[in-house]
PDB file of N, CA and C in Angstrom:
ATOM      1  N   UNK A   1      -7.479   8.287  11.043  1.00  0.00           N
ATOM      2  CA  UNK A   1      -6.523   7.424  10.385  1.00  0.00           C
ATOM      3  C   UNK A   1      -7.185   6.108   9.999  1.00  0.00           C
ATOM      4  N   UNK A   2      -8.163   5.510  10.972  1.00  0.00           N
ATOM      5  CA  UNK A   2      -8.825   4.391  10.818  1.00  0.00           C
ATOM      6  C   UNK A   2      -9.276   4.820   8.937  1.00  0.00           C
ATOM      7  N   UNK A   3     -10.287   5.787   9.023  1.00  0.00           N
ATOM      8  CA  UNK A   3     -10.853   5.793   7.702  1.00  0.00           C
ATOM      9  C   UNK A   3     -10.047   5.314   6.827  1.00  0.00           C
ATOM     10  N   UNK A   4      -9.071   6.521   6.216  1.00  0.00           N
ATOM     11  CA  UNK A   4      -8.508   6.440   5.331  1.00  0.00           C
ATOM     12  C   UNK A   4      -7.581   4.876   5.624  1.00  0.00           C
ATOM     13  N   UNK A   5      -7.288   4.058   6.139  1.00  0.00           N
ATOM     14  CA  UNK A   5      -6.844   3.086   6.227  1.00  0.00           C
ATOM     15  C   UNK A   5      -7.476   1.776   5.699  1.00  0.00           C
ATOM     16  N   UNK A   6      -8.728   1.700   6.032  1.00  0.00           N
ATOM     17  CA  UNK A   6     -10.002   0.952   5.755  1.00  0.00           C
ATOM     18  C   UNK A   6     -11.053   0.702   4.512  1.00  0.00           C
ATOM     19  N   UNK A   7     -10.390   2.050   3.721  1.00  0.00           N
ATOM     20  CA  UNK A   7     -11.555   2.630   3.052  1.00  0.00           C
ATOM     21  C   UNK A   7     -10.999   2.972   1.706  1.00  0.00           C
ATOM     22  N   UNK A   8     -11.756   2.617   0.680  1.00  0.00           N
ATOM     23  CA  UNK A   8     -10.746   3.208  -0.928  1.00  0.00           C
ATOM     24  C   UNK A   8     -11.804   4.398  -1.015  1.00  0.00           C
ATOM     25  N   UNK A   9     -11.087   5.240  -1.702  1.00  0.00           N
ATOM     26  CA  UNK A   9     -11.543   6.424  -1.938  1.00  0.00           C
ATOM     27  C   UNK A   9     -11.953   6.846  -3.374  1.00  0.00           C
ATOM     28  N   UNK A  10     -13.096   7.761  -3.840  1.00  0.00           N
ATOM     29  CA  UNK A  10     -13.060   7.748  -5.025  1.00  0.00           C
ATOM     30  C   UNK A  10     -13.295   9.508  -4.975  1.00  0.00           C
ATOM     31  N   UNK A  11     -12.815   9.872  -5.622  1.00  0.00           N
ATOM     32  CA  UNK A  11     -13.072  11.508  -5.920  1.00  0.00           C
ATOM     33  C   UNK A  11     -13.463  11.833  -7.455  1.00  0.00           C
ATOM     34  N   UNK A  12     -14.438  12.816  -7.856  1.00  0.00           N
ATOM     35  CA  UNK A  12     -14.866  13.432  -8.718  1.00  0.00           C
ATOM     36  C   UNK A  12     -13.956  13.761  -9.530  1.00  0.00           C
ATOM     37  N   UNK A  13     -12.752  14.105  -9.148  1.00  0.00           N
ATOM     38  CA  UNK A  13     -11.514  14.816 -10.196  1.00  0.00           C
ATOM     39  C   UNK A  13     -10.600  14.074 -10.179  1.00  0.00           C
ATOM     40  N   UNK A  14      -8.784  13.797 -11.050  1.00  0.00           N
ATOM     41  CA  UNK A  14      -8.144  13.462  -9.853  1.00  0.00           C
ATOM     42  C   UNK A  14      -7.693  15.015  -9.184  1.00  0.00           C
ATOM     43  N   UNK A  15      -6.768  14.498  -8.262  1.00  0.00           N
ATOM     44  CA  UNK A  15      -6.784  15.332  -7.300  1.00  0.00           C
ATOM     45  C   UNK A  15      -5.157  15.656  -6.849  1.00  0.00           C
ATOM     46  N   UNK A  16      -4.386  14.674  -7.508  1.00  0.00           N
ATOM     47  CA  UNK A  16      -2.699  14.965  -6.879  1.00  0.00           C
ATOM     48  C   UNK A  16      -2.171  15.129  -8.534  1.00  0.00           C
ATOM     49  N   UNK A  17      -1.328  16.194  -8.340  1.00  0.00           N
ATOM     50  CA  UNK A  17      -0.949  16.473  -9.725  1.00  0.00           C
ATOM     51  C   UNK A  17       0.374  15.572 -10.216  1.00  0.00           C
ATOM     52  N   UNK A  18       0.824  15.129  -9.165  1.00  0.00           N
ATOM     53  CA  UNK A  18       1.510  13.397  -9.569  1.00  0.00           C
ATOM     54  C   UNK A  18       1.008  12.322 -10.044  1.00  0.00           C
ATOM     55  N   UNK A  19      -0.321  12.317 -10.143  1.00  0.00           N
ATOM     56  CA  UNK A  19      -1.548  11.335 -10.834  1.00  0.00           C
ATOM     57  C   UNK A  19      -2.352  11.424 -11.357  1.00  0.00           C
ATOM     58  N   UNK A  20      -2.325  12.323 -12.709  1.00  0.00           N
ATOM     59  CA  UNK A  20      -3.209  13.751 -13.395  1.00  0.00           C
ATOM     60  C   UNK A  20      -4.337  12.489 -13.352  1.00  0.00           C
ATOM     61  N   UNK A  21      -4.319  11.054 -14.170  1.00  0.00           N
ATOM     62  CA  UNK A  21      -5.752  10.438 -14.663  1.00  0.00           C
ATOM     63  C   UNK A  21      -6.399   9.565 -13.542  1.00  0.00           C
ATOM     64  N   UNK A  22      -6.118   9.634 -12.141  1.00  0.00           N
ATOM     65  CA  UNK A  22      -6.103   8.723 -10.898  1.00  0.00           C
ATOM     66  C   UNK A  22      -7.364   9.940 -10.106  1.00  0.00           C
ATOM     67  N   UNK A  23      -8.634   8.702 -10.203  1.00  0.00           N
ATOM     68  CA  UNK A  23      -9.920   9.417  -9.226  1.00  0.00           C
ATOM     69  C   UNK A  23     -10.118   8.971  -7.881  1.00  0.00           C
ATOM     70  N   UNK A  24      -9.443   7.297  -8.265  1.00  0.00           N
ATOM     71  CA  UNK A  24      -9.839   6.422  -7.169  1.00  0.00           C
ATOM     72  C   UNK A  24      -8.623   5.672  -6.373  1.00  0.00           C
ATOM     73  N   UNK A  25      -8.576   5.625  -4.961  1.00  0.00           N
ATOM     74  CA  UNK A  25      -7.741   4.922  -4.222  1.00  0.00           C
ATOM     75  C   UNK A  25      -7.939   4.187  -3.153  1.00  0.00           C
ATOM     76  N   UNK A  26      -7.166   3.096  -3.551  1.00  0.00           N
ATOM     77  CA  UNK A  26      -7.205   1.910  -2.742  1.00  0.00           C
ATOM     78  C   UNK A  26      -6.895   2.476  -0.866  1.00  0.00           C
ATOM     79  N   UNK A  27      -7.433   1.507  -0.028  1.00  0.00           N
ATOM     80  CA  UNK A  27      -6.826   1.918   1.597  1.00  0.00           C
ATOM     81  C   UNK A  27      -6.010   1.977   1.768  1.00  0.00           C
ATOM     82  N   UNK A  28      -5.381   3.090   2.081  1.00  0.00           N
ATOM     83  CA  UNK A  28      -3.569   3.676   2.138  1.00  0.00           C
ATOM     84  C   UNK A  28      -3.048   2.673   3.224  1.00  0.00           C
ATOM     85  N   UNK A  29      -1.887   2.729   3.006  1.00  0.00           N
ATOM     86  CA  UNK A  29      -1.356   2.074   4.256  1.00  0.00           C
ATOM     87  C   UNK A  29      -0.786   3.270   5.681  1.00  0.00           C
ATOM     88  N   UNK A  30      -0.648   2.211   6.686  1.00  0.00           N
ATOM     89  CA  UNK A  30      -0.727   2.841   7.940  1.00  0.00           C
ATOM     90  C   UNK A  30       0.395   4.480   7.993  1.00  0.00           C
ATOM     91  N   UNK A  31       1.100   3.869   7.411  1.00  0.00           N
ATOM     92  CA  UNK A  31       2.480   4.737   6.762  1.00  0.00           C
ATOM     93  C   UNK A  31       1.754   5.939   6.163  1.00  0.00           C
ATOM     94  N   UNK A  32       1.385   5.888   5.390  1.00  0.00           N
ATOM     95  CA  UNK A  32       0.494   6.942   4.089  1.00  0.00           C
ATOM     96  C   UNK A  32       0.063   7.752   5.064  1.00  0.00           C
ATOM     97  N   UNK A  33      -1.027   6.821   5.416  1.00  0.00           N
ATOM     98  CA  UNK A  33      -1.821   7.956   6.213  1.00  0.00           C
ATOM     99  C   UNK A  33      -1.657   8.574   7.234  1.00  0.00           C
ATOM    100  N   UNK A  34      -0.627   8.359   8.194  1.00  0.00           N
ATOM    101  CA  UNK A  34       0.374   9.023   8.929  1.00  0.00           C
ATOM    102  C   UNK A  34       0.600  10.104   8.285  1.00  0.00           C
ATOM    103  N   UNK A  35       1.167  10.184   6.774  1.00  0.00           N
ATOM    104  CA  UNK A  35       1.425  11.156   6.064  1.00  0.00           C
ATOM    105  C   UNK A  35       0.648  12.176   5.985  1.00  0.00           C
ATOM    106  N   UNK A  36      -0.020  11.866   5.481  1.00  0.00           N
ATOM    107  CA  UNK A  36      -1.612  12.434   5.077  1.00  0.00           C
ATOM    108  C   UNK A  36      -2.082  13.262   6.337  1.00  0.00           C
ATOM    109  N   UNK A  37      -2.413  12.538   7.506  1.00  0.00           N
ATOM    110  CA  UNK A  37      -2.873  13.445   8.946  1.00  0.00           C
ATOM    111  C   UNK A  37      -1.517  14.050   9.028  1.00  0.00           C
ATOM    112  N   UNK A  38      -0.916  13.967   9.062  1.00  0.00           N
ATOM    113  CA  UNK A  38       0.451  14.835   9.546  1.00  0.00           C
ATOM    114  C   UNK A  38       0.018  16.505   8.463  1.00  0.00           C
ATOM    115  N   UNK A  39      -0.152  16.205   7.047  1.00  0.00           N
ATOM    116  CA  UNK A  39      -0.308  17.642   6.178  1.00  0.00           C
ATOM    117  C   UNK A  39      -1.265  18.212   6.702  1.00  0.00           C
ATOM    118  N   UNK A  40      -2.164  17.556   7.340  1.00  0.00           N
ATOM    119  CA  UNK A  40      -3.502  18.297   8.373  1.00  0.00           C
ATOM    120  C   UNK A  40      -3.305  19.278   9.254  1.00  0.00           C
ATOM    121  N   UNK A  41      -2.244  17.977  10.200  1.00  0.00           N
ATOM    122  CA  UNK A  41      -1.646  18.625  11.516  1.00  0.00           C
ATOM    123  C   UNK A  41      -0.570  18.481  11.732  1.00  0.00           C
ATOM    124  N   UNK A  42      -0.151  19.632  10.994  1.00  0.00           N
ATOM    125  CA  UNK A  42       1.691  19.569  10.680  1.00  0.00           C
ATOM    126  C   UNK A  42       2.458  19.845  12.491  1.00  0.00           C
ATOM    127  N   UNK A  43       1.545  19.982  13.641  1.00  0.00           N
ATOM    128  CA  UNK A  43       1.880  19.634  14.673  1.00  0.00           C
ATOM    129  C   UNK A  43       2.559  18.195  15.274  1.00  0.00           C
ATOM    130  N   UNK A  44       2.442  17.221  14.504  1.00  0.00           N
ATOM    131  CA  UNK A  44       2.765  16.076  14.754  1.00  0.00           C
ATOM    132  C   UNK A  44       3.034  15.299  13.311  1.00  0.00           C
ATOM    133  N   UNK A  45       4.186  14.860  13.577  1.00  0.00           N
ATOM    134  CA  UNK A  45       4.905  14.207  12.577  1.00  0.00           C
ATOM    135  C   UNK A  45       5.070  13.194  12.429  1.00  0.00           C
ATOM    136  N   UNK A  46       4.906  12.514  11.015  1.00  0.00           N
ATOM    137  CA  UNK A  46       4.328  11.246  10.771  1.00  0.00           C
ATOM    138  C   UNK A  46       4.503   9.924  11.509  1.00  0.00           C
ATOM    139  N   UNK A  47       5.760  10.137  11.678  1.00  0.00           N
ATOM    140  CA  UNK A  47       6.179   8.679  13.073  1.00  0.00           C
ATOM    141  C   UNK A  47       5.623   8.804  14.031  1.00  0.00           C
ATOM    142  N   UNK A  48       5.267  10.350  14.618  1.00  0.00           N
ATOM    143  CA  UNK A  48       4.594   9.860  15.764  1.00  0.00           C
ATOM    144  C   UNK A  48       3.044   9.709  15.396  1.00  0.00           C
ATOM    145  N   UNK A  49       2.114  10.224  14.864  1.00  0.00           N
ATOM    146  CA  UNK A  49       1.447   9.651  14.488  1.00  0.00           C
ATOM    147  C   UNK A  49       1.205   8.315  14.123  1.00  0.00           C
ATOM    148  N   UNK A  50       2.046   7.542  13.522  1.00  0.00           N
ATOM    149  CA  UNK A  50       1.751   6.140  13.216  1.00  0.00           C
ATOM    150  C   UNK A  50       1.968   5.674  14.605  1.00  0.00           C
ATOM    151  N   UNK A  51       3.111   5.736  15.602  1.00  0.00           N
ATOM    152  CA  UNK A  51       3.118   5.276  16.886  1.00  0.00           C
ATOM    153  C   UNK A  51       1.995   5.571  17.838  1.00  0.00           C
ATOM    154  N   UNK A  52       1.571   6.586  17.756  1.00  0.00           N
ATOM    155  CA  UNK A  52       0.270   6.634  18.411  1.00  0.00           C
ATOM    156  C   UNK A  52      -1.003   5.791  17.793  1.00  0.00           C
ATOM    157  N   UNK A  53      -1.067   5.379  16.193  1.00  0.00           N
ATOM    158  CA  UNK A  53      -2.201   4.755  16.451  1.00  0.00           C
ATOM    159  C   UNK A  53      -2.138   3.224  16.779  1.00  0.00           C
ATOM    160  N   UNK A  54      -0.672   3.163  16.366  1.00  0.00           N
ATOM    161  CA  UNK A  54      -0.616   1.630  16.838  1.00  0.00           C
ATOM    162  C   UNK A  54      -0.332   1.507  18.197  1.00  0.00           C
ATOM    163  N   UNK A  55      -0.207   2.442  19.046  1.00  0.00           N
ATOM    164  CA  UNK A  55      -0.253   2.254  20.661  1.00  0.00           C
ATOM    165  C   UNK A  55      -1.396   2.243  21.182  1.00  0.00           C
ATOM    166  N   UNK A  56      -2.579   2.553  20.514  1.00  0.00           N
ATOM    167  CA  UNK A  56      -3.706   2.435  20.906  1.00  0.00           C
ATOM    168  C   UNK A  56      -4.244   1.188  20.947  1.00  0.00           C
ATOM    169  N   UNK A  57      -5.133   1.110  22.108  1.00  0.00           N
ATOM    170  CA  UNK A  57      -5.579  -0.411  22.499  1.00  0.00           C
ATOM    171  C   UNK A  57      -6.003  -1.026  21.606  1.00  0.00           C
ATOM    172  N   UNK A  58      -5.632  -2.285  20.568  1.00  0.00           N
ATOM    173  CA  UNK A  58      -5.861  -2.906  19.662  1.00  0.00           C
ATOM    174  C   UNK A  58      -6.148  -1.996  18.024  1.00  0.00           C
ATOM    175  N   UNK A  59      -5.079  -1.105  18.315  1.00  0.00           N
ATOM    176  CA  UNK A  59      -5.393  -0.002  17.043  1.00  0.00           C
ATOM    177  C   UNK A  59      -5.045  -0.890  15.801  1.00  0.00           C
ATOM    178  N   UNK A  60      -3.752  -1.660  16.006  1.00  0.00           N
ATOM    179  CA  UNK A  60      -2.822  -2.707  15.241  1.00  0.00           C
ATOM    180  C   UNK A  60      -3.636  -3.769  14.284  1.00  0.00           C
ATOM    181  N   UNK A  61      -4.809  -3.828  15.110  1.00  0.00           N
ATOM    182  CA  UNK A  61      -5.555  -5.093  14.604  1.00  0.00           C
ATOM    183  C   UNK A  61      -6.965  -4.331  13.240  1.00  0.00           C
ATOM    184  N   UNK A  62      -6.956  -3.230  13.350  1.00  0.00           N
ATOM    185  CA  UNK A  62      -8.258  -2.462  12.977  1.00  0.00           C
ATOM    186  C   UNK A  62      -7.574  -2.374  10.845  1.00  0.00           C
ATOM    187  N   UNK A  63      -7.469  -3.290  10.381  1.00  0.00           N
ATOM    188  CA  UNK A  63      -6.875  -3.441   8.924  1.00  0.00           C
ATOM    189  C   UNK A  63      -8.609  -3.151   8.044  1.00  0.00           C
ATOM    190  N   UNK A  64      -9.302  -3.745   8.557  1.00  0.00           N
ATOM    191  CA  UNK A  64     -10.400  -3.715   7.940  1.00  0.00           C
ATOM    192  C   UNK A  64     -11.814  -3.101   8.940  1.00  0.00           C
ATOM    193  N   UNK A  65     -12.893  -2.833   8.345  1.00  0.00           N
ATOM    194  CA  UNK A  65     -14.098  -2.011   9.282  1.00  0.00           C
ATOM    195  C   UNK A  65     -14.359  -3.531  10.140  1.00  0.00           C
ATOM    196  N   UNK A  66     -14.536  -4.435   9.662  1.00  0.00           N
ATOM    197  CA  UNK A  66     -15.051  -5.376  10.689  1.00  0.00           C
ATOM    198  C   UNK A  66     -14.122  -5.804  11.703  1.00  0.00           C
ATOM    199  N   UNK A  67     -12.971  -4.837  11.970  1.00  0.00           N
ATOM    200  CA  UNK A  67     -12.010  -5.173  13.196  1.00  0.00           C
ATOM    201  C   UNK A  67     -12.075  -4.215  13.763  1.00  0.00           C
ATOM    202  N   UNK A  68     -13.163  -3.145  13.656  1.00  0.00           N
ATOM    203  CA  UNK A  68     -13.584  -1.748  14.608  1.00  0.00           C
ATOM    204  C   UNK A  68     -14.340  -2.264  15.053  1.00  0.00           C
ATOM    205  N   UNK A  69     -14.225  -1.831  16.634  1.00  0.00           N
ATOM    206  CA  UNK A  69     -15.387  -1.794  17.733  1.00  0.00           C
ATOM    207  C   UNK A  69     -16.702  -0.845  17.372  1.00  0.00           C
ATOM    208  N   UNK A  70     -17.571  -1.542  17.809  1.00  0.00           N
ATOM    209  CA  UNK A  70     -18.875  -0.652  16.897  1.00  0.00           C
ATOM    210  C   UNK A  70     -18.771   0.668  17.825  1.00  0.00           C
ATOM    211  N   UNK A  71     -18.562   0.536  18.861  1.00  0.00           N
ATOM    212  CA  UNK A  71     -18.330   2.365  19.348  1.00  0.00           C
ATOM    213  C   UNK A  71     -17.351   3.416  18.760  1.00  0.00           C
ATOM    214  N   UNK A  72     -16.385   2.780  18.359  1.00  0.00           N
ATOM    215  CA  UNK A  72     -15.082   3.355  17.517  1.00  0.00           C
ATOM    216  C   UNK A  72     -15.773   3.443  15.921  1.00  0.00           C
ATOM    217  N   UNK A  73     -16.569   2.494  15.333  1.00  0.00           N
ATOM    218  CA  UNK A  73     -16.513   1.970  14.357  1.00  0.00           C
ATOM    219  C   UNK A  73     -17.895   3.018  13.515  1.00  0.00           C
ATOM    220  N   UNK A  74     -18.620   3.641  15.038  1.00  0.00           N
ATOM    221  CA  UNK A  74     -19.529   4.485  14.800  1.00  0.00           C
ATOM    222  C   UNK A  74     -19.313   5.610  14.468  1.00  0.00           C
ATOM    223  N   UNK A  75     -17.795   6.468  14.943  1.00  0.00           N
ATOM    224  CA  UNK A  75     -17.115   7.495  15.045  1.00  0.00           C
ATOM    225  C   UNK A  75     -16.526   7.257  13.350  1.00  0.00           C
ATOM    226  N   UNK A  76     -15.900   6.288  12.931  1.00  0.00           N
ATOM    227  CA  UNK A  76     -15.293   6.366  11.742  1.00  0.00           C
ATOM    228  C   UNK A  76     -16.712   6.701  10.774  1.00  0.00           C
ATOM    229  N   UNK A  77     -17.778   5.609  10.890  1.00  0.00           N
ATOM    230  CA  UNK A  77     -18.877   6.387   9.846  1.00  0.00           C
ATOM    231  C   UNK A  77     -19.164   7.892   9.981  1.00  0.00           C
ATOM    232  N   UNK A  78     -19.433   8.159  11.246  1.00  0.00           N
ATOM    233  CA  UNK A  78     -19.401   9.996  10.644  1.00  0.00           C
ATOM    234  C   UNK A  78     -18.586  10.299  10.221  1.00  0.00           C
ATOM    235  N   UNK A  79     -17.421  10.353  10.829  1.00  0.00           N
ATOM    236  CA  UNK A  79     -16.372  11.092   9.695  1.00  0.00           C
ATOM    237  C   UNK A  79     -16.488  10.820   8.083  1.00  0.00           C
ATOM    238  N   UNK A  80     -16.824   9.384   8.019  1.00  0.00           N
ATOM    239  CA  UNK A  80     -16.970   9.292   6.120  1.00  0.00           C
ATOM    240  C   UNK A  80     -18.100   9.958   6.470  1.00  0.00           C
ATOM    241  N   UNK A  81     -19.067  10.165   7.209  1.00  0.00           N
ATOM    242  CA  UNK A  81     -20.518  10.833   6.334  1.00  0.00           C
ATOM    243  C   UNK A  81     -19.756  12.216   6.171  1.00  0.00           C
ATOM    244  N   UNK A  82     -18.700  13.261   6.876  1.00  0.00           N
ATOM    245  CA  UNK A  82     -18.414  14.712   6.939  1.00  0.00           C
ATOM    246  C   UNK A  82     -17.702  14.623   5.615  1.00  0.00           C
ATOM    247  N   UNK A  83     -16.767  13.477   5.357  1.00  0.00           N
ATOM    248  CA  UNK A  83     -15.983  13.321   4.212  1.00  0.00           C
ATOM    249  C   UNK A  83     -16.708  13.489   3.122  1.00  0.00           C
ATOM    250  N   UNK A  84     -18.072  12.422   2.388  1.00  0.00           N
ATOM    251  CA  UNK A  84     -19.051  12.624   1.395  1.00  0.00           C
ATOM    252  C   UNK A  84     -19.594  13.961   1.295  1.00  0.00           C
ATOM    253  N   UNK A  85     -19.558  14.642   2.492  1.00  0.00           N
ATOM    254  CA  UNK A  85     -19.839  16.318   1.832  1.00  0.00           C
ATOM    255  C   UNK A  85     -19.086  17.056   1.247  1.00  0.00           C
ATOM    256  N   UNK A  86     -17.761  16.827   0.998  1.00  0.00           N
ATOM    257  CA  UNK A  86     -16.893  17.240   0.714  1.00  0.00           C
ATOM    258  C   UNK A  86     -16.838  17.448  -1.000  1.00  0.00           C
ATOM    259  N   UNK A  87     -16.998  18.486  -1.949  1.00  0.00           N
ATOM    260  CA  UNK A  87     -17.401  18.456  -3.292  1.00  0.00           C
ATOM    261  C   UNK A  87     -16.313  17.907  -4.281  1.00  0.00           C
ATOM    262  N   UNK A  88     -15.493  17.440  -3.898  1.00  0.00           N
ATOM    263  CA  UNK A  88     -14.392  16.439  -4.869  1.00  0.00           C
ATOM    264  C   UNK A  88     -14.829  14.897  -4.244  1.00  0.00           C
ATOM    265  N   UNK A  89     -15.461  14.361  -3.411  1.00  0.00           N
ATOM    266  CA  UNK A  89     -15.509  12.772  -2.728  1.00  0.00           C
ATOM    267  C   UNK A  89     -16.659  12.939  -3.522  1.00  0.00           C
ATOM    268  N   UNK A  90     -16.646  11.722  -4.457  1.00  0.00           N
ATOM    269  CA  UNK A  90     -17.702  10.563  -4.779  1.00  0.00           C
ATOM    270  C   UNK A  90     -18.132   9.298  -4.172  1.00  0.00           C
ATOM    271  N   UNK A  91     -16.941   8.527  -3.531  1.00  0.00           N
ATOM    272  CA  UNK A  91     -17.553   7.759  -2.712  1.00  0.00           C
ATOM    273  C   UNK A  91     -16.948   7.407  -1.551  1.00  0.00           C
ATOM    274  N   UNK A  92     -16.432   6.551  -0.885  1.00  0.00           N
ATOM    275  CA  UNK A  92     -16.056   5.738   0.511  1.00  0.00           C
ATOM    276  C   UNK A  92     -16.545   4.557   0.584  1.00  0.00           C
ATOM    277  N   UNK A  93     -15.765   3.607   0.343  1.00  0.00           N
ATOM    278  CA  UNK A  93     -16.160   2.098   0.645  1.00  0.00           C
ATOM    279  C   UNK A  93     -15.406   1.480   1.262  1.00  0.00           C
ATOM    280  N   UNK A  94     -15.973   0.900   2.622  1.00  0.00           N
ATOM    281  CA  UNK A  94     -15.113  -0.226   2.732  1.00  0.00           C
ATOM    282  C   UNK A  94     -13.850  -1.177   2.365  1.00  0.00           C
ATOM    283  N   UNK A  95     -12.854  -1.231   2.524  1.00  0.00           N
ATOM    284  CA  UNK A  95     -12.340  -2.500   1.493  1.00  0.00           C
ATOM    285  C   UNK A  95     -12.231  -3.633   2.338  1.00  0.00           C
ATOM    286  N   UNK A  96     -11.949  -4.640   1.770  1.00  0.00           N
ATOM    287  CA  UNK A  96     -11.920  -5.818   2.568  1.00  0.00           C
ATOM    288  C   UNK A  96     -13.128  -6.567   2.508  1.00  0.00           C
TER     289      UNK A  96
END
């Protein structure tokens, strides 16, 4: 959730057929991406998801990469590195 929270996204195509000319997106909000992991893991549903990451020890504060703990903050870069393999992702940046 951190990622996609942190991070604008750019993809090769677009990709939601609600946004035929849209490649690139800004860091979703906490809400969104609740959404988003929830279509993953339709085991858990979006409220609780968002309550779990904001129950996590200073999860609340993590708006941007430089409010990740570099041990946490190490875990979010792999995941963008697993994400960039992905053949629709062009990039992952930071925002903020």
């Amino acid at each position: 959730m951190i990622l996609f929270h942190t991070h604008r996204l750019t993809f090769m195509r677009p990709i939601l057929p609600s946004e035929p000319n849209v490649k690139q997106f800004a860091a979703f909000t906490q809400h969104h991406v609740s959404e988003i992991v929830s279509a993953a893991f339709p085991q858990h549903a979006p409220s609780e998801l968002y309550a779990a990451f904001n129950k996590a020890p200073g999860a609340g504060r993590f708006e941007v990469m430089d409010d990740v703990p570099p041990d946490l903050a190490d875990q979010v870069i792999a995941l963008r590195s697993k994400l960039l393999t992905h053949p629709d992702m062009l990039f992952a940046y930071p925002e903020g």
